[in-house]
C-alpha atoms as a PDB file:
ATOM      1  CA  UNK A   1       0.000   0.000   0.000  1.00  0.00           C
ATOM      2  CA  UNK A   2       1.394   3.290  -0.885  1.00  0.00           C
ATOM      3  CA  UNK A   3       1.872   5.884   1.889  1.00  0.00           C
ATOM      4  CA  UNK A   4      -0.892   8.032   0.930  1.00  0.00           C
ATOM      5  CA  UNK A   5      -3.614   5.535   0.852  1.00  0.00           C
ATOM      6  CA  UNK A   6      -2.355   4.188   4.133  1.00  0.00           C
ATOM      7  CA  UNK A   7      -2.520   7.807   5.394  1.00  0.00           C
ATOM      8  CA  UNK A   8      -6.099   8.256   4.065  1.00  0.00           C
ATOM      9  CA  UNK A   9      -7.088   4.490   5.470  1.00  0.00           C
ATOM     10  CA  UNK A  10      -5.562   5.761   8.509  1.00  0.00           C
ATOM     11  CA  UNK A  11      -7.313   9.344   9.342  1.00  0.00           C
ATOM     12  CA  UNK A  12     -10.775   7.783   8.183  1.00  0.00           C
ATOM     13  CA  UNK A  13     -10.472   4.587  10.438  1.00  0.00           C
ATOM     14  CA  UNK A  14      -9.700   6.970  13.105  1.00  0.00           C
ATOM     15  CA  UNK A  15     -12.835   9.180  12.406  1.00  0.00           C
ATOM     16  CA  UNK A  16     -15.010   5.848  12.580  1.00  0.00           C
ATOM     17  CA  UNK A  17     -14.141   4.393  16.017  1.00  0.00           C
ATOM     18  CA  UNK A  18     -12.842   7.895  17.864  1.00  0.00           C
ATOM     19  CA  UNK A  19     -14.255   8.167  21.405  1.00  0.00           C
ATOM     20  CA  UNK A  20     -15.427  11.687  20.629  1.00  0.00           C
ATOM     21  CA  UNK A  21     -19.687  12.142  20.700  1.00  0.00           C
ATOM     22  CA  UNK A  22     -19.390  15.656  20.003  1.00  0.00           C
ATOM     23  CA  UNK A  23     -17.548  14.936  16.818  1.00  0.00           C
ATOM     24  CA  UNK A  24     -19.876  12.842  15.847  1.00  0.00           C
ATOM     25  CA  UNK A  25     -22.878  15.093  15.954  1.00  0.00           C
ATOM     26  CA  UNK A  26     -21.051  17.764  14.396  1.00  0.00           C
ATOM     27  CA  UNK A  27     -20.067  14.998  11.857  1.00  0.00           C
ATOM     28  CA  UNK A  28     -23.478  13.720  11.070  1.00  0.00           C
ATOM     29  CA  UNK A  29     -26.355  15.182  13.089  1.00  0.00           C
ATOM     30  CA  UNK A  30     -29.721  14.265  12.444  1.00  0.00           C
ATOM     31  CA  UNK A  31     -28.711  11.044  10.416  1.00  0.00           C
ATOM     32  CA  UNK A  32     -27.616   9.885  14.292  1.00  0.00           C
ATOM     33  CA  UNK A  33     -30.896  10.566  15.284  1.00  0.00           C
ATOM     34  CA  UNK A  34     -32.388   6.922  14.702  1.00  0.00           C
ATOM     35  CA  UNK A  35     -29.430   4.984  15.972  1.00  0.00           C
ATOM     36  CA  UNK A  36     -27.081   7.231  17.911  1.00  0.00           C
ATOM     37  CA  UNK A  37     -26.717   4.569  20.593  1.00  0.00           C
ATOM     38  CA  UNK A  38     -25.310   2.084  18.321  1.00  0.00           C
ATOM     39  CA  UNK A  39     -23.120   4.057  16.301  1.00  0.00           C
ATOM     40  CA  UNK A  40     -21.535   5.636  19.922  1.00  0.00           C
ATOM     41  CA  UNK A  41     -21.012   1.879  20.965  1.00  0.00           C
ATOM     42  CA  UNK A  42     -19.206   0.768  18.114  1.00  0.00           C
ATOM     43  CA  UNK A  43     -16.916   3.928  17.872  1.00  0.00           C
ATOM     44  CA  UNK A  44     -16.421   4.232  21.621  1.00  0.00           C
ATOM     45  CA  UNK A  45     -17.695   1.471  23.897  1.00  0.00           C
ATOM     46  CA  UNK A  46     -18.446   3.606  26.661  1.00  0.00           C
ATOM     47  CA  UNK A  47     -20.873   6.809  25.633  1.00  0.00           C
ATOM     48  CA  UNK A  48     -24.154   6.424  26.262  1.00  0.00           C
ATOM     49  CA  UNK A  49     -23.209   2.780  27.944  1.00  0.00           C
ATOM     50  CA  UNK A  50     -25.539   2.912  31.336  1.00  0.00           C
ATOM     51  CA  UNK A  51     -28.222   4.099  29.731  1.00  0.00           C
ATOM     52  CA  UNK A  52     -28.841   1.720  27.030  1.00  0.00           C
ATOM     53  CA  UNK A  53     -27.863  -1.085  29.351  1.00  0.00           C
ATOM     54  CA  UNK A  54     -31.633   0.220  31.576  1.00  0.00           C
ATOM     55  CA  UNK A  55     -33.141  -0.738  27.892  1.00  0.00           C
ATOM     56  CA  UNK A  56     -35.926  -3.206  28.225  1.00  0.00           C
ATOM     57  CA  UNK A  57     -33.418  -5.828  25.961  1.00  0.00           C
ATOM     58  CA  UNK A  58     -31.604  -6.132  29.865  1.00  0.00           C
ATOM     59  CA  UNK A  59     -29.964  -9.802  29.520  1.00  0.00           C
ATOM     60  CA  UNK A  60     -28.447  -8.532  26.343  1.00  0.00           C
ATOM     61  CA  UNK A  61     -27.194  -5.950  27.372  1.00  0.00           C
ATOM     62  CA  UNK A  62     -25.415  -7.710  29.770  1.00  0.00           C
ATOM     63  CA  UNK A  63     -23.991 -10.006  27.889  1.00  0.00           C
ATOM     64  CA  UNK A  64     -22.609  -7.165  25.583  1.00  0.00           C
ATOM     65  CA  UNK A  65     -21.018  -5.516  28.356  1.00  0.00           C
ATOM     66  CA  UNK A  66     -19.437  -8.867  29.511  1.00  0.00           C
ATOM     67  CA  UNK A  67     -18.262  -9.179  26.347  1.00  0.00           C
ATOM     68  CA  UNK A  68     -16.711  -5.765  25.875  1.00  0.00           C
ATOM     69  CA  UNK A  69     -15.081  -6.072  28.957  1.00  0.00           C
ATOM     70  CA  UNK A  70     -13.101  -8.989  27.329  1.00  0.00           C
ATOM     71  CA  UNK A  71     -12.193  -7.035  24.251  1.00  0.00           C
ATOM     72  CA  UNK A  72      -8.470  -5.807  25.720  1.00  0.00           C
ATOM     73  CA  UNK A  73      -7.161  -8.433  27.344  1.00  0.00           C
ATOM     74  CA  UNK A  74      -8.989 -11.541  24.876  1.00  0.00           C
ATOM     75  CA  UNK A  75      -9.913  -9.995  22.252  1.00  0.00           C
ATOM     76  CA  UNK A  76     -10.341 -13.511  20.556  1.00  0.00           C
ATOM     77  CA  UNK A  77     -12.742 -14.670  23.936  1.00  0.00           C
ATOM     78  CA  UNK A  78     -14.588 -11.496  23.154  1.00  0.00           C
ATOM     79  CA  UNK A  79     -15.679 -11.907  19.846  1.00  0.00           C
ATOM     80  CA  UNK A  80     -16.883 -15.803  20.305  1.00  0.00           C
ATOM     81  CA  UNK A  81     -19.115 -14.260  22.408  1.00  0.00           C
ATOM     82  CA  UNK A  82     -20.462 -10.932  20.260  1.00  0.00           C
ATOM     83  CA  UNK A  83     -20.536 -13.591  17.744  1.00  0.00           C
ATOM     84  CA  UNK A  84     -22.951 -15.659  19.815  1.00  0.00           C
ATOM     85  CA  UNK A  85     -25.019 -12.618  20.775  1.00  0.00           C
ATOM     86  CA  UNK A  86     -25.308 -11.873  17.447  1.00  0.00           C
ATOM     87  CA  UNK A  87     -26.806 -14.705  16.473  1.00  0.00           C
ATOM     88  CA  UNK A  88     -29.740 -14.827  18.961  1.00  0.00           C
ATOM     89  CA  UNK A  89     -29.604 -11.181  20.594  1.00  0.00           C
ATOM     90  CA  UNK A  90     -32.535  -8.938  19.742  1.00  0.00           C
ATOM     91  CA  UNK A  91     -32.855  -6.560  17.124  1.00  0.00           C
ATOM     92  CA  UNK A  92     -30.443  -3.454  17.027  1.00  0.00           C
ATOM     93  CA  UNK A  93     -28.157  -5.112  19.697  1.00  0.00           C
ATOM     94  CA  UNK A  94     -27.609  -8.393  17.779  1.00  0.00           C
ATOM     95  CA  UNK A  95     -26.382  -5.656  14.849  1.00  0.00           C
ATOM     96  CA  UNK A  96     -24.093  -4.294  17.358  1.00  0.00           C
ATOM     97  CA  UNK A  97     -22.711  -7.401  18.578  1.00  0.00           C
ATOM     98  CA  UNK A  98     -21.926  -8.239  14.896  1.00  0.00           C
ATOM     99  CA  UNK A  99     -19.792  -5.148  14.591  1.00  0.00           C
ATOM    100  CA  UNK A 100     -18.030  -5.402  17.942  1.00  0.00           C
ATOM    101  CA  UNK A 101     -17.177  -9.528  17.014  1.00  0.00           C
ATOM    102  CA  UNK A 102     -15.757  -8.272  13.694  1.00  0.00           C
ATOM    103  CA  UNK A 103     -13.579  -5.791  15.638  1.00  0.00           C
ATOM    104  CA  UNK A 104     -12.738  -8.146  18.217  1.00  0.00           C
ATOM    105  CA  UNK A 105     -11.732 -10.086  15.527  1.00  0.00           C
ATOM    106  CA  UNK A 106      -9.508  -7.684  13.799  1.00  0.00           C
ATOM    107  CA  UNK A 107      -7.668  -7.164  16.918  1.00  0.00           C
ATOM    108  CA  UNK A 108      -7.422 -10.665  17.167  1.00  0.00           C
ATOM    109  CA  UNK A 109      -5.218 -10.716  13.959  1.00  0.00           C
ATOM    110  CA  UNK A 110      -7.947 -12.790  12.600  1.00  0.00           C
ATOM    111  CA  UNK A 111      -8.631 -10.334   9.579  1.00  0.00           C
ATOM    112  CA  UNK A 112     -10.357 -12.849   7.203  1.00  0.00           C
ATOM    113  CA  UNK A 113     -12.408 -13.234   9.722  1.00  0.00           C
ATOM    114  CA  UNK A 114     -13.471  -9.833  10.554  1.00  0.00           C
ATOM    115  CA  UNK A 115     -13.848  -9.596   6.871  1.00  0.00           C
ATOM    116  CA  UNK A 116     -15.942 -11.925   6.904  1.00  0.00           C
ATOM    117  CA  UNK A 117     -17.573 -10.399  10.030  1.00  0.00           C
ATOM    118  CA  UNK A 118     -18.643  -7.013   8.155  1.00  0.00           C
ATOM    119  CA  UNK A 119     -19.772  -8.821   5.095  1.00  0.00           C
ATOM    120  CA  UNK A 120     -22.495 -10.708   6.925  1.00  0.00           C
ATOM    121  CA  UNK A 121     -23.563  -7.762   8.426  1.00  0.00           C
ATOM    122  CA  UNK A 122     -23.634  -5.480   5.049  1.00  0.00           C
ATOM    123  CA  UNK A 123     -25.824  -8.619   3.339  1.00  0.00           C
ATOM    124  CA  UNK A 124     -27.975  -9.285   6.873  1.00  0.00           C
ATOM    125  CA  UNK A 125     -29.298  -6.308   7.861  1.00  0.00           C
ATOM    126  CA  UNK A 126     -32.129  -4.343   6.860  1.00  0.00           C
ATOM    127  CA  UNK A 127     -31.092  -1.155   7.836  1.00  0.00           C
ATOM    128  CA  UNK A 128     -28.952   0.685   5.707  1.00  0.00           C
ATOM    129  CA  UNK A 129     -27.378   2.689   8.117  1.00  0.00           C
ATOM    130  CA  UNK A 130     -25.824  -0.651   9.888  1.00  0.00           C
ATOM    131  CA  UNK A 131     -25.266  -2.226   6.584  1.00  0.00           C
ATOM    132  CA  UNK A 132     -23.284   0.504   5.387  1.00  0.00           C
ATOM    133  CA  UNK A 133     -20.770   0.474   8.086  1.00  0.00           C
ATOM    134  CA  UNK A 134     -20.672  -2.848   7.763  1.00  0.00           C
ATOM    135  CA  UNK A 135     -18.980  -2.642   4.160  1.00  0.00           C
ATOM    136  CA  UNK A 136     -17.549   0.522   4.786  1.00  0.00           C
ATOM    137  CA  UNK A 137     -15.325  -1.357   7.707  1.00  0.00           C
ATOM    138  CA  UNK A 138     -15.038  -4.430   5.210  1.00  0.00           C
ATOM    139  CA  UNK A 139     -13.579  -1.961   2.708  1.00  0.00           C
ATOM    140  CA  UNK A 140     -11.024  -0.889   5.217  1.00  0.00           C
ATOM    141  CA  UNK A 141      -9.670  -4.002   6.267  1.00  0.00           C
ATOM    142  CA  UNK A 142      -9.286  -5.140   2.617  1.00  0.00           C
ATOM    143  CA  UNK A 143      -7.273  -1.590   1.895  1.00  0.00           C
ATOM    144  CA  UNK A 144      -4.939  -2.553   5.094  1.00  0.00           C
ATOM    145  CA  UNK A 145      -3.838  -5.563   3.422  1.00  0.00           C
ATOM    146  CA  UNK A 146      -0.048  -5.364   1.950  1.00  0.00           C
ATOM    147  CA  UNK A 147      -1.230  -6.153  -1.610  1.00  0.00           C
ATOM    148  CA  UNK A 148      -4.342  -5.978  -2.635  1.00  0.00           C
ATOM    149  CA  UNK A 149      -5.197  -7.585  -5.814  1.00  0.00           C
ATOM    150  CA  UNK A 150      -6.770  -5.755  -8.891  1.00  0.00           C
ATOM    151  CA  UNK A 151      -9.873  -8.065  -9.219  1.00  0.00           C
ATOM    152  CA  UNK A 152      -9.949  -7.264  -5.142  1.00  0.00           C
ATOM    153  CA  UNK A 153     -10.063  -3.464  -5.578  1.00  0.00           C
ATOM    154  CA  UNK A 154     -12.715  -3.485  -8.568  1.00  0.00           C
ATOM    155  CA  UNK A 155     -14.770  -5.573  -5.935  1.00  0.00           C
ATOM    156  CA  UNK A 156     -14.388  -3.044  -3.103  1.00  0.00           C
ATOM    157  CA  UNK A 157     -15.065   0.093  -6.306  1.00  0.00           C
ATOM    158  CA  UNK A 158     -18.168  -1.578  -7.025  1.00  0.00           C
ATOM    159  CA  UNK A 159     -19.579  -1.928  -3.751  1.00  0.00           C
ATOM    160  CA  UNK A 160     -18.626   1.393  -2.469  1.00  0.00           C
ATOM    161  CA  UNK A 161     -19.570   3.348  -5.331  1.00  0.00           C
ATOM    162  CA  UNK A 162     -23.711   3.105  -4.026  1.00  0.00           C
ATOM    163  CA  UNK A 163     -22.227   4.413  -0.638  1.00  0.00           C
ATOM    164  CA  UNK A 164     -21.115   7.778  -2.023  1.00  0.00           C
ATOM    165  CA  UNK A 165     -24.891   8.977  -3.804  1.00  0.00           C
ATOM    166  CA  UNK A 166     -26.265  12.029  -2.048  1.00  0.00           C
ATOM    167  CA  UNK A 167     -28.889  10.345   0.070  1.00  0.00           C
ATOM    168  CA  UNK A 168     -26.375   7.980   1.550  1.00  0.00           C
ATOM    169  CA  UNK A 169     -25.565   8.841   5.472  1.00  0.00           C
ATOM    170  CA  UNK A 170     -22.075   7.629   4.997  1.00  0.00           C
ATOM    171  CA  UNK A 171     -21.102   9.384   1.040  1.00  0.00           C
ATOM    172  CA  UNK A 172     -18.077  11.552   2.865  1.00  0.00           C
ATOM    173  CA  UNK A 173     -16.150   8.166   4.254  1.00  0.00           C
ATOM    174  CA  UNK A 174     -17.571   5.794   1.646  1.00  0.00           C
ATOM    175  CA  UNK A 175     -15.841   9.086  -1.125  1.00  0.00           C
ATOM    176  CA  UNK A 176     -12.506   9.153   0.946  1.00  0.00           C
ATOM    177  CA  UNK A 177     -12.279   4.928   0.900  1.00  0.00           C
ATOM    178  CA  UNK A 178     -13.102   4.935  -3.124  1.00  0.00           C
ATOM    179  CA  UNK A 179     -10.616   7.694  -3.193  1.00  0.00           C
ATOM    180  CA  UNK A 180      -8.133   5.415  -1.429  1.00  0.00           C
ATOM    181  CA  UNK A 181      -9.035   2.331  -3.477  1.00  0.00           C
ATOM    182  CA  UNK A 182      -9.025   4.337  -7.325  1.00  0.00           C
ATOM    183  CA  UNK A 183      -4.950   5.263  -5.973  1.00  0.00           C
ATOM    184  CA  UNK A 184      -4.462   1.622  -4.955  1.00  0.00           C
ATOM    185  CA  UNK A 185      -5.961   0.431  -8.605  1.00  0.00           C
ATOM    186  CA  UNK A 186      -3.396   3.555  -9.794  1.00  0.00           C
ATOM    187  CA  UNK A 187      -6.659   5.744 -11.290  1.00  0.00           C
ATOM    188  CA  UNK A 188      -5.302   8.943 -10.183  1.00  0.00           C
ATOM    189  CA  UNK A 189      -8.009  10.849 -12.317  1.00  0.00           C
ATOM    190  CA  UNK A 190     -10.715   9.030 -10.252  1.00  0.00           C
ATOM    191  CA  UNK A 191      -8.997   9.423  -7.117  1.00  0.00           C
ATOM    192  CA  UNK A 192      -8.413  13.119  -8.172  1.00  0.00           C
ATOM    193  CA  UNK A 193     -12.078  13.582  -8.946  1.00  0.00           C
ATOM    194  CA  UNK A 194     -13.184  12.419  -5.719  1.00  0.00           C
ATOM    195  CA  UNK A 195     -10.796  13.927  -3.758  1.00  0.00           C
ATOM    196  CA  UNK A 196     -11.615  16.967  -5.514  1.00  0.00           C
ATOM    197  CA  UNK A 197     -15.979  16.867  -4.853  1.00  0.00           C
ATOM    198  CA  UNK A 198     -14.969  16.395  -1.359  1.00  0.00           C
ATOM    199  CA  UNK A 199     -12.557  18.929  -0.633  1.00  0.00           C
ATOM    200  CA  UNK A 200     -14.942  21.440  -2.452  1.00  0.00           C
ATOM    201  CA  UNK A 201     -18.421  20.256  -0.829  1.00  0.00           C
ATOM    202  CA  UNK A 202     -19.266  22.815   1.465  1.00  0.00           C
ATOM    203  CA  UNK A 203     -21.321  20.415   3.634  1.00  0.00           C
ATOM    204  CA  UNK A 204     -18.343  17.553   3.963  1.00  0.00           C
ATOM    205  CA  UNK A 205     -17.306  17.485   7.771  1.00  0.00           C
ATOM    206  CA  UNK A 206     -14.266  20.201   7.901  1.00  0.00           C
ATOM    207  CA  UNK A 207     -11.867  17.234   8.562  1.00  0.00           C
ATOM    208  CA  UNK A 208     -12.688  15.374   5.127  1.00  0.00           C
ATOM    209  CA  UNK A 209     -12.387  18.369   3.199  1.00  0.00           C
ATOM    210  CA  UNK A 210      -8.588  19.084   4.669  1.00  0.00           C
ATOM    211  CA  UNK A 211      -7.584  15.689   4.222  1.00  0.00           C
ATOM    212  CA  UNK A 212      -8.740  15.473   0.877  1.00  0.00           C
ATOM    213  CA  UNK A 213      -6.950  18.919   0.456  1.00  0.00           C
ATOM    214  CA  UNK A 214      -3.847  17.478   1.579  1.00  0.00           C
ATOM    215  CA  UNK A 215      -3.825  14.143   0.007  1.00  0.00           C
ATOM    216  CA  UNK A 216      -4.627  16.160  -3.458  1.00  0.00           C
ATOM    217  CA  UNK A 217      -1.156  18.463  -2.592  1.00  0.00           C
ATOM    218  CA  UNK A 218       0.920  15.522  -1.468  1.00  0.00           C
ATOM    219  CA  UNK A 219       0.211  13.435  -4.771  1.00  0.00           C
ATOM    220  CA  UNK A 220       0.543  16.524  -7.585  1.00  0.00           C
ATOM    221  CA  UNK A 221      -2.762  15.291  -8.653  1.00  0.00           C
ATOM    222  CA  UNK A 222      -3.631  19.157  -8.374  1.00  0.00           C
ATOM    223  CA  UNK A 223      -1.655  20.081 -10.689  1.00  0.00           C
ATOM    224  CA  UNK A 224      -2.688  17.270 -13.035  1.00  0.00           C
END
């Protein structure tokens, strides 16, 4: 992976799990407004934690706390059981466990199978929202790998190119990972006109728009 992509990977991953509400809300506002709960868990772990554990889904919630608590010191323990949560937990919190067992499983070193983990999740669930991070997460993993493959990277242009339309609630990641991926497949002019929409789009978080900025300077694709 070339520096700049793993730069880009790098500051967007970062954006996605950051222990920062605020930024969040400033990030996305209203589209949080339907499943702000979720999205806090699976960036921070803690925000929000105590209340949503007085949810009527009580037993669950236990069991994802339990869980969680096993995510620094066995990360492998801890996603056997968000994996098994997943699997028979109730609605939104069986999509949550599936996105903490695929991060478990990342940390685990097991990144097929957090691969794997995210891809489930993008195909299972109804909710776009979910199933967007799922495959925005997928897309990540798959850009951390040393080499990606060509047939690898049209796969991950393909199914992130529906993420960046106008009425998606993720377009300003989903636009900086297809950015990423065009440099990996070596389409700078894609990559530039990406980087380019973002950096201009006066409604992109400020943060997007000066890494796109900066990525478009360090290349020369600017002056392309």
């Amino acid at each position: 992976m070339n520096s700049l992509t793993d730069t880009l990977i790098r500051e967007v991953d970062e954006d996605l799990r950051r222990d920062r509400l605020a930024r969040l809300w400033k990030k996305y506002g209203s589209l949080l407004v339907g499943g702000i709960i979720l999205l806090v868990l699976v960036v921070a772990g803690a925000e929000g934690w105590r209340s949503y554990q007085r949810s009527t889904h009580a037993d669950a919630s236990r069991r994802l706390a339990e869980a969680a608590r096993l995510v620094a010191t066995d990360p492998s323990a801890a996603a056997h059981a968000f994996t098994a949560l997943a699997e028979d937990g109730p609605g939104d919190i069986a999509v949550l466990a599936r996105l903490r067992a695929a991060d478990a499983l990342a940390r685990a070193g097991d990144g097929a199978g957090a691969r794997d983990a995210y891809q489930k999740l993008a195909t299972t669930t109804s909710d776009p929202l979910y199933a967007s991070l799922g495959t925005l997460f997928r897309a990540m993993l798959a850009l951390e790998q040393p080499q990606a493959n060509l047939a690898a990277l049209e796969t991950l242009s393909a199914e992130l190119a529906p993420l960046t339309a106008t009425d998606q609630p993720w377009r300003y990641t989903a636009q900086e990972l297809l950015a990423a991926v065009s440099l990996e497949r070596g389409d700078h002019a894609k990559a530039k006109e990406l980087l380019e929409a973002l950096r201009n789009d006066p409604q992109a978080p400020s943060e997007a728009r000066a890494r796109a900025g900066q990525v478009l300077t360090q290349s020369g694709m600017e002056n392309r």
